[in-house]
C-alpha atoms as a PDB file:
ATOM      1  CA  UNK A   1     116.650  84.240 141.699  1.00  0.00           C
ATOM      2  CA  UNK A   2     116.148  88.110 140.557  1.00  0.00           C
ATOM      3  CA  UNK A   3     117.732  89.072 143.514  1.00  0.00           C
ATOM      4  CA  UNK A   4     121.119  86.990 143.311  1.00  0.00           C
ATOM      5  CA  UNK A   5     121.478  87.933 139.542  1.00  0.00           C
ATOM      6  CA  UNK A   6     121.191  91.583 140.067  1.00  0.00           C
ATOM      7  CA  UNK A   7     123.915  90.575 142.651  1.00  0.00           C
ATOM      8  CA  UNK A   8     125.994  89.089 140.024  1.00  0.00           C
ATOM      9  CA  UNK A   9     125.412  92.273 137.821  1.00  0.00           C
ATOM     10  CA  UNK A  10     126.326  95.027 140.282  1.00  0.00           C
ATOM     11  CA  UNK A  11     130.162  93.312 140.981  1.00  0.00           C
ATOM     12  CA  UNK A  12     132.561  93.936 137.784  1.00  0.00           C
ATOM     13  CA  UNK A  13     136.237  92.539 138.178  1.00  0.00           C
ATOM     14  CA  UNK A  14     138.626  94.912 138.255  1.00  0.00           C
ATOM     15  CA  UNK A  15     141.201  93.769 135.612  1.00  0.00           C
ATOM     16  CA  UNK A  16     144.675  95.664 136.601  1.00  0.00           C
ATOM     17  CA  UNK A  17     147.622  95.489 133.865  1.00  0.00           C
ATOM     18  CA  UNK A  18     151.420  94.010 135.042  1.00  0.00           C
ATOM     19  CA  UNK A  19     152.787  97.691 133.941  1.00  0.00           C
ATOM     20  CA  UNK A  20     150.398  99.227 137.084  1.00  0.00           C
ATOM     21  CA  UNK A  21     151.613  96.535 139.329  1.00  0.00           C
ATOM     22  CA  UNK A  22     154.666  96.848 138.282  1.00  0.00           C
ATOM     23  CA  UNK A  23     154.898 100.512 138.771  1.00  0.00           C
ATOM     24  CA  UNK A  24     153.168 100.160 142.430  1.00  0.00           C
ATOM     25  CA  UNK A  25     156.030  98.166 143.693  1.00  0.00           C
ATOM     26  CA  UNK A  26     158.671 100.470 142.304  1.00  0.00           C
ATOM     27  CA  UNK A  27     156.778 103.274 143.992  1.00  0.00           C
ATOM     28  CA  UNK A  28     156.983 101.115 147.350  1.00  0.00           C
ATOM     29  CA  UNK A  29     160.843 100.145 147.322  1.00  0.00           C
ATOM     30  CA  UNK A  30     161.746 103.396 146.634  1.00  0.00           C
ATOM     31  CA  UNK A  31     159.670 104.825 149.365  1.00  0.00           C
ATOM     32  CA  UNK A  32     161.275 102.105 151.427  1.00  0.00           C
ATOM     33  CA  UNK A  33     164.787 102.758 150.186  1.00  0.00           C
ATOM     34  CA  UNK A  34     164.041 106.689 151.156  1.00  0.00           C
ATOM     35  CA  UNK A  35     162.906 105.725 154.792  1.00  0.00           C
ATOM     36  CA  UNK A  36     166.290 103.327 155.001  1.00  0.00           C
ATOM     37  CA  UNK A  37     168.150 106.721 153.881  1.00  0.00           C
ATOM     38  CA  UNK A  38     166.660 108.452 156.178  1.00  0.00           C
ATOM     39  CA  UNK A  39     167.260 106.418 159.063  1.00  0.00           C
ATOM     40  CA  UNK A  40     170.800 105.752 158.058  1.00  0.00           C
ATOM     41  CA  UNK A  41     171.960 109.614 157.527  1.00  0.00           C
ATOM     42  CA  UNK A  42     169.502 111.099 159.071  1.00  0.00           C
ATOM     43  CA  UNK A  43     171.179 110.232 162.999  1.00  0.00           C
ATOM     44  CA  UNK A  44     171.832 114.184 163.871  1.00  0.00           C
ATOM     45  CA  UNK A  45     168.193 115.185 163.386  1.00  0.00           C
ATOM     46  CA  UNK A  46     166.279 112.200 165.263  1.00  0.00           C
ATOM     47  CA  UNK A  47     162.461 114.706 165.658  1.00  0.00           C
ATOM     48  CA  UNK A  48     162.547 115.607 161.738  1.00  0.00           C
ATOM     49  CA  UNK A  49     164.172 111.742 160.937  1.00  0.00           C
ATOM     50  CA  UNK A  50     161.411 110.095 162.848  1.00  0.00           C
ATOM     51  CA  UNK A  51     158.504 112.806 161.383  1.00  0.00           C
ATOM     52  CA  UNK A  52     159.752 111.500 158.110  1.00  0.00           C
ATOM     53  CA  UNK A  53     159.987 108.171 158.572  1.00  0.00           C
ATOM     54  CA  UNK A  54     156.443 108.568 159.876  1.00  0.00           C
ATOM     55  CA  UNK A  55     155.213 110.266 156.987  1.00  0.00           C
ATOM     56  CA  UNK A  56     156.608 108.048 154.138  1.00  0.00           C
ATOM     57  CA  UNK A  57     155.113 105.108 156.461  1.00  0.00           C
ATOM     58  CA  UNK A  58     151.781 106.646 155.870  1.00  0.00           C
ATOM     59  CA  UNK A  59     152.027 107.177 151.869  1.00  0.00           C
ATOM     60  CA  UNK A  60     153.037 103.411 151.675  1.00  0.00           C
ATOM     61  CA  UNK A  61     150.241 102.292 153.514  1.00  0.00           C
ATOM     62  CA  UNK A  62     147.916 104.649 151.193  1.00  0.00           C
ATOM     63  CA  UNK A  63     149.251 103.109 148.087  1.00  0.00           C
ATOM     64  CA  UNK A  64     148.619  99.677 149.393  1.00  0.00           C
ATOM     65  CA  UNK A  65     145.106 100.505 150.313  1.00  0.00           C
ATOM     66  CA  UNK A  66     144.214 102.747 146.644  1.00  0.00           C
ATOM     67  CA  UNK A  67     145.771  99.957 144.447  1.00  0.00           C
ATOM     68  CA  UNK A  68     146.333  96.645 146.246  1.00  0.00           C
ATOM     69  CA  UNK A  69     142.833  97.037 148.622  1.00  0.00           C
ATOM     70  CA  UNK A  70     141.464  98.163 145.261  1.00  0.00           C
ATOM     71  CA  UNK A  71     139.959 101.707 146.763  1.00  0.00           C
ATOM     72  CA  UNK A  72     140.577 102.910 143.321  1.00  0.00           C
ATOM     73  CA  UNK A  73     137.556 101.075 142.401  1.00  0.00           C
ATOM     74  CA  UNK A  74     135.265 101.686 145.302  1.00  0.00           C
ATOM     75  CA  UNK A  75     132.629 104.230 145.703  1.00  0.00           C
ATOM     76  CA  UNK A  76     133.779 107.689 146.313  1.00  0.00           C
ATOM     77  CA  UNK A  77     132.241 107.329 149.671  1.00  0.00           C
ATOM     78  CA  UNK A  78     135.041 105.127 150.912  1.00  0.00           C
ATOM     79  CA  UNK A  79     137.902 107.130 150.162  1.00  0.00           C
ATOM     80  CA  UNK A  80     136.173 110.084 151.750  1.00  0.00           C
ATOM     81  CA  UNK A  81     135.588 108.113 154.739  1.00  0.00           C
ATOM     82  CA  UNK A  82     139.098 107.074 154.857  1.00  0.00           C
ATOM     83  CA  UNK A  83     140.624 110.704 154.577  1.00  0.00           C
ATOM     84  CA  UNK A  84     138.499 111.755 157.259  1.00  0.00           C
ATOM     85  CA  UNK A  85     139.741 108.918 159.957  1.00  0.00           C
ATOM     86  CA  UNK A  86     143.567 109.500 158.883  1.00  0.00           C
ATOM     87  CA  UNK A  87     143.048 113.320 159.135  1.00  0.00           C
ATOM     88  CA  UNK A  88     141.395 112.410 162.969  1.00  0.00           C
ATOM     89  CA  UNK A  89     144.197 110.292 163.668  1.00  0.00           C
ATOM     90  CA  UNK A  90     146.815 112.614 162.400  1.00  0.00           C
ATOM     91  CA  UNK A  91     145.010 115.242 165.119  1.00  0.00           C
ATOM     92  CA  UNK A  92     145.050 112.837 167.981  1.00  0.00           C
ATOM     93  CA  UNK A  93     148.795 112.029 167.344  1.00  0.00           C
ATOM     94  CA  UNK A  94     149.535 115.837 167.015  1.00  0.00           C
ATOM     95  CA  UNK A  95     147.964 116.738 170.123  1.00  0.00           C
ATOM     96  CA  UNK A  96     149.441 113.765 172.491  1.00  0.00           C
ATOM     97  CA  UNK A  97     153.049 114.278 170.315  1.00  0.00           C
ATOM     98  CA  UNK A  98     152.049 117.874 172.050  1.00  0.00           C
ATOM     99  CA  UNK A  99     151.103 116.765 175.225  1.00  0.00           C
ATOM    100  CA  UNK A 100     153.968 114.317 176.150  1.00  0.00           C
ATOM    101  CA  UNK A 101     156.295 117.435 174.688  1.00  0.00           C
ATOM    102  CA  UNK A 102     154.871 120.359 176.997  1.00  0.00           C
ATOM    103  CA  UNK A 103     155.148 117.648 180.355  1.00  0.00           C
END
């Protein structure tokens, strides 16, 4: 019995207010409205609209993961771990984005 209370102990709820939430999804359509402006006006300069589009893609699904896969909360270890596998991907993409461009 120790061993499931100490369980019990060790996970605390993570009690978010509506303004945060609220404030998350505004962040998100208006990322969203900025990739749709992007894509709209953006015809002429299809490398840097794409890049973009990319990019903005990527700090949506980071804001999803800190607040809505509560990262925020994890250990420190997690969001290091993270950083380093999007920073590895990033690399890999660079260098066959590099590859398929030098062919």
């Amino acid at each position: 019995m120790k061993n499931q209370h100490s369980i019990e102990e060790s996970h605390s709820e993570h009690i978010t207010s509506y303004r945060e939430h609220f404030g998350t999804w505004v962040g998100l359509i208006l990322l969203t409205l900025m990739t749709v402006f992007i894509s709209v006006f953006g015809a002429d300069l299809r490398t840097i609209t794409v890049a973009t589009a990319l990019f903005i893609a990527s700090v949506k699904a980071l804001v999803v993961a800190y607040y809505f896969m509560h990262l925020k909360y994890d250990p420190r270890i997690y969001r290091v771990l993270i950083t380093i596998v999007m920073s590895l991907f990033t690399v890999f993409l660079i260098m066959v984005i590099l590859d398929y461009l030098t062919r």
